[in-house]
N, C-alpha and C. Protein backbone atom coordinates (compact mmCIF):
# COMPACT_ATOMS: atom_id res chain seq x y z
N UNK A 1 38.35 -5.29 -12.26
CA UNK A 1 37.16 -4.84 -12.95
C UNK A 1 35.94 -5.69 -12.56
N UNK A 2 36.15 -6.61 -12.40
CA UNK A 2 34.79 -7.93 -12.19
C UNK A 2 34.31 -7.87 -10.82
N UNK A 3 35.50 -7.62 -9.97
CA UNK A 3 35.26 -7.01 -8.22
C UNK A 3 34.28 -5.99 -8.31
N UNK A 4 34.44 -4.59 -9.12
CA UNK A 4 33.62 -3.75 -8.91
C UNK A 4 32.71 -4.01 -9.55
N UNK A 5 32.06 -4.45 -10.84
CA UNK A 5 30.92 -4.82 -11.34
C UNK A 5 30.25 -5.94 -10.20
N UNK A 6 30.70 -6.51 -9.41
CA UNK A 6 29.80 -7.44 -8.44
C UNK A 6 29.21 -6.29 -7.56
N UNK A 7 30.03 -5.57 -6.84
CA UNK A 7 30.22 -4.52 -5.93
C UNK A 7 28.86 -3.95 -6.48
N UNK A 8 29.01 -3.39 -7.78
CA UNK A 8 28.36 -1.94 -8.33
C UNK A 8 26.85 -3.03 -8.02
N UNK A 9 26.58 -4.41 -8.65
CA UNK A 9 25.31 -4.93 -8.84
C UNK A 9 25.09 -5.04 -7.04
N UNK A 10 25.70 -5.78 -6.16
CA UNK A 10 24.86 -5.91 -5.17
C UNK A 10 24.73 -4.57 -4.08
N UNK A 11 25.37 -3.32 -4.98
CA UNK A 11 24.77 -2.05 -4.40
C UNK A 11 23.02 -1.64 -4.76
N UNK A 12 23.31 -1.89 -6.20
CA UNK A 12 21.80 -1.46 -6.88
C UNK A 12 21.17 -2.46 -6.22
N UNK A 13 21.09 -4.09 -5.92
CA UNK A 13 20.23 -4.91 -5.28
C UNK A 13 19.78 -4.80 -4.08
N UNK A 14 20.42 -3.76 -3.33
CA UNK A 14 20.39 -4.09 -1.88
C UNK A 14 18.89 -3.26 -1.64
N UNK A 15 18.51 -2.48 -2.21
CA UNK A 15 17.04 -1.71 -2.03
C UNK A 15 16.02 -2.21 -2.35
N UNK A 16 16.34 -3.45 -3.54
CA UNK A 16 15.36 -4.35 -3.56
C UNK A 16 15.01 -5.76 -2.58
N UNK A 17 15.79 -5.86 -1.40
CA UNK A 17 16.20 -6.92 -1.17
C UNK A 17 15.20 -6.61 -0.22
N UNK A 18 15.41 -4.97 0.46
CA UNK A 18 14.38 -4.41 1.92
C UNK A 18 13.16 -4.46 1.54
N UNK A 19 12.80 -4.68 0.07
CA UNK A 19 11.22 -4.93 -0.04
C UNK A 19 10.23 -6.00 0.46
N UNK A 20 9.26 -5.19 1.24
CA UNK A 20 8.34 -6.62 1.74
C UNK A 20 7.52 -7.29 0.29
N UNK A 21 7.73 -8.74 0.93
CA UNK A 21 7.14 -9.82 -0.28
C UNK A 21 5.46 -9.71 0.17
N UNK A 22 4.84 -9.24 -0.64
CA UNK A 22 3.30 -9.33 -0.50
C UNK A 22 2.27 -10.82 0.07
N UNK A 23 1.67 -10.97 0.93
CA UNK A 23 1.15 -12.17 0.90
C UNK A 23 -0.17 -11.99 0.93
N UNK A 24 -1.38 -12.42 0.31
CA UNK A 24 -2.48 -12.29 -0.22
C UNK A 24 -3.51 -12.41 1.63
N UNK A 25 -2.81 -13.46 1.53
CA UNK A 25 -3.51 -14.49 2.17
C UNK A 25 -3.55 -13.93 3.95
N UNK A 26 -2.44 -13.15 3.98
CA UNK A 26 -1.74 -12.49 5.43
C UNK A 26 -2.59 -11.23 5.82
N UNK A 27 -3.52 -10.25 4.31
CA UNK A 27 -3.43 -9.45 4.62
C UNK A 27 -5.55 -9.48 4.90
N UNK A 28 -5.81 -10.64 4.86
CA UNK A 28 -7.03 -11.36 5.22
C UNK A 28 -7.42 -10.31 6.85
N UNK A 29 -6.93 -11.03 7.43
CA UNK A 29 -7.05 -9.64 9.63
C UNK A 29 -6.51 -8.52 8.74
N UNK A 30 -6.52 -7.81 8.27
CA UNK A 30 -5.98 -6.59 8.17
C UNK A 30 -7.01 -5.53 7.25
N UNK A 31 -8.15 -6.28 6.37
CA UNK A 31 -8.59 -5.79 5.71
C UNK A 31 -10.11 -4.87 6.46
N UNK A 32 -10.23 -4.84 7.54
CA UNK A 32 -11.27 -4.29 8.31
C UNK A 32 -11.30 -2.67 7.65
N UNK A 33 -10.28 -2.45 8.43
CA UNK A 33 -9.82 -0.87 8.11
C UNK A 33 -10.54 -0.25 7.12
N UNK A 34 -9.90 -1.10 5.66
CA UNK A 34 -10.18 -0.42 4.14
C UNK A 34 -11.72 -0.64 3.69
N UNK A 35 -12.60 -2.03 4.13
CA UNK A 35 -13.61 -2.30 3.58
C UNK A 35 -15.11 -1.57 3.86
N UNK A 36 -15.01 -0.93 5.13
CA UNK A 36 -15.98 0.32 5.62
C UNK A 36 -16.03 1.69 4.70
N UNK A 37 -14.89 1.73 4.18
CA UNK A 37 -15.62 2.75 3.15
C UNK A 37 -15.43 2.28 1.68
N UNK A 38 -13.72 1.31 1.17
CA UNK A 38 -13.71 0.70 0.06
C UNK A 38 -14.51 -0.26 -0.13
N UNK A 39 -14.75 -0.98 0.71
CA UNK A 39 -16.18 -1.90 0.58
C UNK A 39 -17.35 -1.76 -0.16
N UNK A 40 -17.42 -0.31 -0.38
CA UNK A 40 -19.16 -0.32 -0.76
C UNK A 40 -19.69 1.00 -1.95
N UNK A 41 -19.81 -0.07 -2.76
CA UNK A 41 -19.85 0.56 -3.98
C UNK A 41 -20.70 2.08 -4.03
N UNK A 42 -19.86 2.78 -4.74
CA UNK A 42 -20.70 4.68 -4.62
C UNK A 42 -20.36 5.16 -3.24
N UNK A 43 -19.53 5.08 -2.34
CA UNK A 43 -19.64 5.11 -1.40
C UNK A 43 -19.54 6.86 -1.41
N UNK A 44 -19.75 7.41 -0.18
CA UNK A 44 -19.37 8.57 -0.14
C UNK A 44 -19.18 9.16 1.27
N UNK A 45 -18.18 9.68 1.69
CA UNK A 45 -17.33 10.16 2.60
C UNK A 45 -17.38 11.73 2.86
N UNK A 46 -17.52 11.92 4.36
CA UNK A 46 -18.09 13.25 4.51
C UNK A 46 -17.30 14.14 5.19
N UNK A 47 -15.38 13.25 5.92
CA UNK A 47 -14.47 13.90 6.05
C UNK A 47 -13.44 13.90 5.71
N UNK A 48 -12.66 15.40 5.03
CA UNK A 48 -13.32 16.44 5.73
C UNK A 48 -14.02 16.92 4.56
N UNK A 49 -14.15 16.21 3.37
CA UNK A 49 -15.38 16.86 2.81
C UNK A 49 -16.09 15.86 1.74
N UNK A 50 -17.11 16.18 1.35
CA UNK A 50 -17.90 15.15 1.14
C UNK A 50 -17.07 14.60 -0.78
N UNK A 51 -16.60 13.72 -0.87
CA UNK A 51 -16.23 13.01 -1.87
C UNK A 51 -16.30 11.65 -2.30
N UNK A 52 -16.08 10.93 -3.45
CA UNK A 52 -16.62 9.62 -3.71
C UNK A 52 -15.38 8.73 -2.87
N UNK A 53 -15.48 7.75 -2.47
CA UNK A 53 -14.57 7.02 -2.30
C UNK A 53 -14.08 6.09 -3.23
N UNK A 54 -12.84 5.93 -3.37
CA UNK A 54 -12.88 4.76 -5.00
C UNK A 54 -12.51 3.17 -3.93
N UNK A 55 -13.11 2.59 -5.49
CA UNK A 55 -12.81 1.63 -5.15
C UNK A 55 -11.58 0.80 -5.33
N UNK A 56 -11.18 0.02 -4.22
CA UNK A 56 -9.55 -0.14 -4.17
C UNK A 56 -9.44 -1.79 -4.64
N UNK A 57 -10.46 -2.41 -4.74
CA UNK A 57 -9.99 -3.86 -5.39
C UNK A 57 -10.52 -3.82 -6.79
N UNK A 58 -9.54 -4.71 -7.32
CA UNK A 58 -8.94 -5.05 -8.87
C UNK A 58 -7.71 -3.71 -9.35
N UNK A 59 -7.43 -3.17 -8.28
CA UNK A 59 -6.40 -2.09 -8.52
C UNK A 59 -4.91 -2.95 -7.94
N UNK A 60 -4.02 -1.93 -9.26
CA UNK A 60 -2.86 -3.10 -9.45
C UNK A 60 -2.28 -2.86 -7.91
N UNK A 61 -1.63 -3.70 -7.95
CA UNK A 61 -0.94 -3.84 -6.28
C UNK A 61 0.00 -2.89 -5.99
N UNK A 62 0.88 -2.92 -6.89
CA UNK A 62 2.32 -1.70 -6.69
C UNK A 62 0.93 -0.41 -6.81
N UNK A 63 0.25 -0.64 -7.50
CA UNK A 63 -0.90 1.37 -7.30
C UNK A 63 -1.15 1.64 -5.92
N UNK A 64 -1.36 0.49 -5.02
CA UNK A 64 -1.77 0.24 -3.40
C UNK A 64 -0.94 0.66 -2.68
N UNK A 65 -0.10 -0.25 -3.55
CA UNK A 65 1.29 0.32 -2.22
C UNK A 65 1.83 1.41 -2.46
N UNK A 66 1.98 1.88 -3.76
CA UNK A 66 2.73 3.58 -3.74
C UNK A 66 1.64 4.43 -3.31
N UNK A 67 0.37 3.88 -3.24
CA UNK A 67 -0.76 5.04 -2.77
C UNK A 67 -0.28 4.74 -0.83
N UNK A 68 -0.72 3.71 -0.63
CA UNK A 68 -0.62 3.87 1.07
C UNK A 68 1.17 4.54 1.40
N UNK A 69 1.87 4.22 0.74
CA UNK A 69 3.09 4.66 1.53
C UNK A 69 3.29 6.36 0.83
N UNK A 70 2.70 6.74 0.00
CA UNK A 70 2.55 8.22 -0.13
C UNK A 70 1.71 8.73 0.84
N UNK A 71 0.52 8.24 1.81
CA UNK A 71 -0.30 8.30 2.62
C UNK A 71 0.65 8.64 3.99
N UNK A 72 1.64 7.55 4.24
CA UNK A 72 2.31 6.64 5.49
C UNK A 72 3.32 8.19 5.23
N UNK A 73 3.82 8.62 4.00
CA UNK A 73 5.11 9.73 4.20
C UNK A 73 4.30 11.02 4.21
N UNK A 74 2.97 11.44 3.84
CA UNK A 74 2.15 12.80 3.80
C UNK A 74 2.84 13.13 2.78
N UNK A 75 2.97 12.40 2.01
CA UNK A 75 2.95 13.04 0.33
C UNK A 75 1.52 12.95 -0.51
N UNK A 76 0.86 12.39 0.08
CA UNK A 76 -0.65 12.54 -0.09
C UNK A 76 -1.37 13.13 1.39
N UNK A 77 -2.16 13.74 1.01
CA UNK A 77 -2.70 14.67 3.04
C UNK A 77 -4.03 14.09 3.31
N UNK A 78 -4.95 13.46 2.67
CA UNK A 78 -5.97 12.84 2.98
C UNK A 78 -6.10 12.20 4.80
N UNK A 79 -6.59 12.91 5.69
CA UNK A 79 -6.05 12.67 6.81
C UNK A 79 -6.55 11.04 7.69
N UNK A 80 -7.56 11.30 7.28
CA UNK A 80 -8.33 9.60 7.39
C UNK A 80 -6.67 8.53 6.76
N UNK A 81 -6.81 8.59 5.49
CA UNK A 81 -5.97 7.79 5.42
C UNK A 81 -4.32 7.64 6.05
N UNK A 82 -3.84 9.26 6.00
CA UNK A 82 -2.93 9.24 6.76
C UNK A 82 -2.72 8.47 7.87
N UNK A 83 -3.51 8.56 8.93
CA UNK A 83 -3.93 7.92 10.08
C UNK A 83 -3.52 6.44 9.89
N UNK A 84 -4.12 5.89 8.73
CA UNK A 84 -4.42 4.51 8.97
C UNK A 84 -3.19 4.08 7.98
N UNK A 85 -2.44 4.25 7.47
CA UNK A 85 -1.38 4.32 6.44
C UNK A 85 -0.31 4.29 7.43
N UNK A 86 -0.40 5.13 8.51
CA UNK A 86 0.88 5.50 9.63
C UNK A 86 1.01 4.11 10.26
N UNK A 87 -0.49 3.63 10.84
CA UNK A 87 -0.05 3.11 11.66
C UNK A 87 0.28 1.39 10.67
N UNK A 88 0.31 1.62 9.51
CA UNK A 88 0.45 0.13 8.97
C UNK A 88 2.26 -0.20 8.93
N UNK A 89 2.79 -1.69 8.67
CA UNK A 89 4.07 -1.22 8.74
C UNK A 89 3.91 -1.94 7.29
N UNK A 90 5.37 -2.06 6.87
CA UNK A 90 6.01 -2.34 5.26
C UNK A 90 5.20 -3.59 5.01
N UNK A 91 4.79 -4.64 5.66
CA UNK A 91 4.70 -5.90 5.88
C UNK A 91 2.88 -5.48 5.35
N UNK A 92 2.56 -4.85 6.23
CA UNK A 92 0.93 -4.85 5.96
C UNK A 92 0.36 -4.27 4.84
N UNK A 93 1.28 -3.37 4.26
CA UNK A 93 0.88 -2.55 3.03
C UNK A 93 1.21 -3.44 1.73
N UNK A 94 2.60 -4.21 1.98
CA UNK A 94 2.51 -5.42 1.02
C UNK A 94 1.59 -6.13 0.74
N UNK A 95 1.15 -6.62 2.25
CA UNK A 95 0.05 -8.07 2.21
C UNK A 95 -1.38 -7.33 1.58
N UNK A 96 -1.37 -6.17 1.94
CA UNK A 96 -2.85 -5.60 1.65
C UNK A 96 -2.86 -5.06 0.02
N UNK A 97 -1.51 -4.84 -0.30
CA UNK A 97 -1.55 -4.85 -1.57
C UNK A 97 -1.65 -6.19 -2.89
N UNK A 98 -0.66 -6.48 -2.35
CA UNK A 98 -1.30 -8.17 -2.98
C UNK A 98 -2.98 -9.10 -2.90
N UNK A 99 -3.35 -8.46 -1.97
CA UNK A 99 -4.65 -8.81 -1.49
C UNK A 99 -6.13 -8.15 -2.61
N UNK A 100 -5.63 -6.50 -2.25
CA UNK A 100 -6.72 -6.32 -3.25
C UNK A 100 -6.32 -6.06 -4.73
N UNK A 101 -4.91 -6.52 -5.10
CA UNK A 101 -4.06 -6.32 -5.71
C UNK A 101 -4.78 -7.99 -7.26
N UNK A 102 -5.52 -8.48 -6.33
CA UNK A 102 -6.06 -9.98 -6.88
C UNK A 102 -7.28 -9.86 -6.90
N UNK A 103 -8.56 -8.75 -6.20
CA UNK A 103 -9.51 -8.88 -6.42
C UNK A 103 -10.57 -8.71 -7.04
């Protein structure tokens, strides 16, 4: 019985284990991308159609990251972001989440 209760726990753990650890500080070169249009307050964006852009710092971190990797799978279609969501990997969406995840 105690075999499979270890078993059963480091099954459920193992999906948490593939999670990237966020680093604030890492995702510093990486923030170019987002700050041209999240950068600037009222902003407004004209493809493919003209809408507000929000702003992405002081937004909680896990909101960042389930937004970019809904981006990264086209469970969100926003194609700008798609683009830039694709080409990020697990590592960068962490760091960039922790990043504006603090600001």
């Amino acid at each position: 019985m105690v075999k499979k209760l270890v078993l059963v726990a480091l099954v459920a753990a193992a999906p948490l284990a593939a999670w990237a650890q966020g680093n604030a500080d890492g995702a510093k070169q990486k923030t170019s991308m987002c700050i041209g249009c999240h950068g600037i307050p009222e902003y407004k964006a004209s493809f493919p159609s003209v809408y507000r852009v929000p702003k992405i710092a002081g937004q909680s971190a896990k909101y960042i990251e389930n937004a970019l990797n809904a981006y990264k799978k086209g469970e969100r279609s926003h194609p700008t972001m798609r683009g830039i969501a694709g080409s990020l990997t697990d590592q960068d969406i962490a760091d960039l989440a922790a990043y504006y995840g603090t600001k």
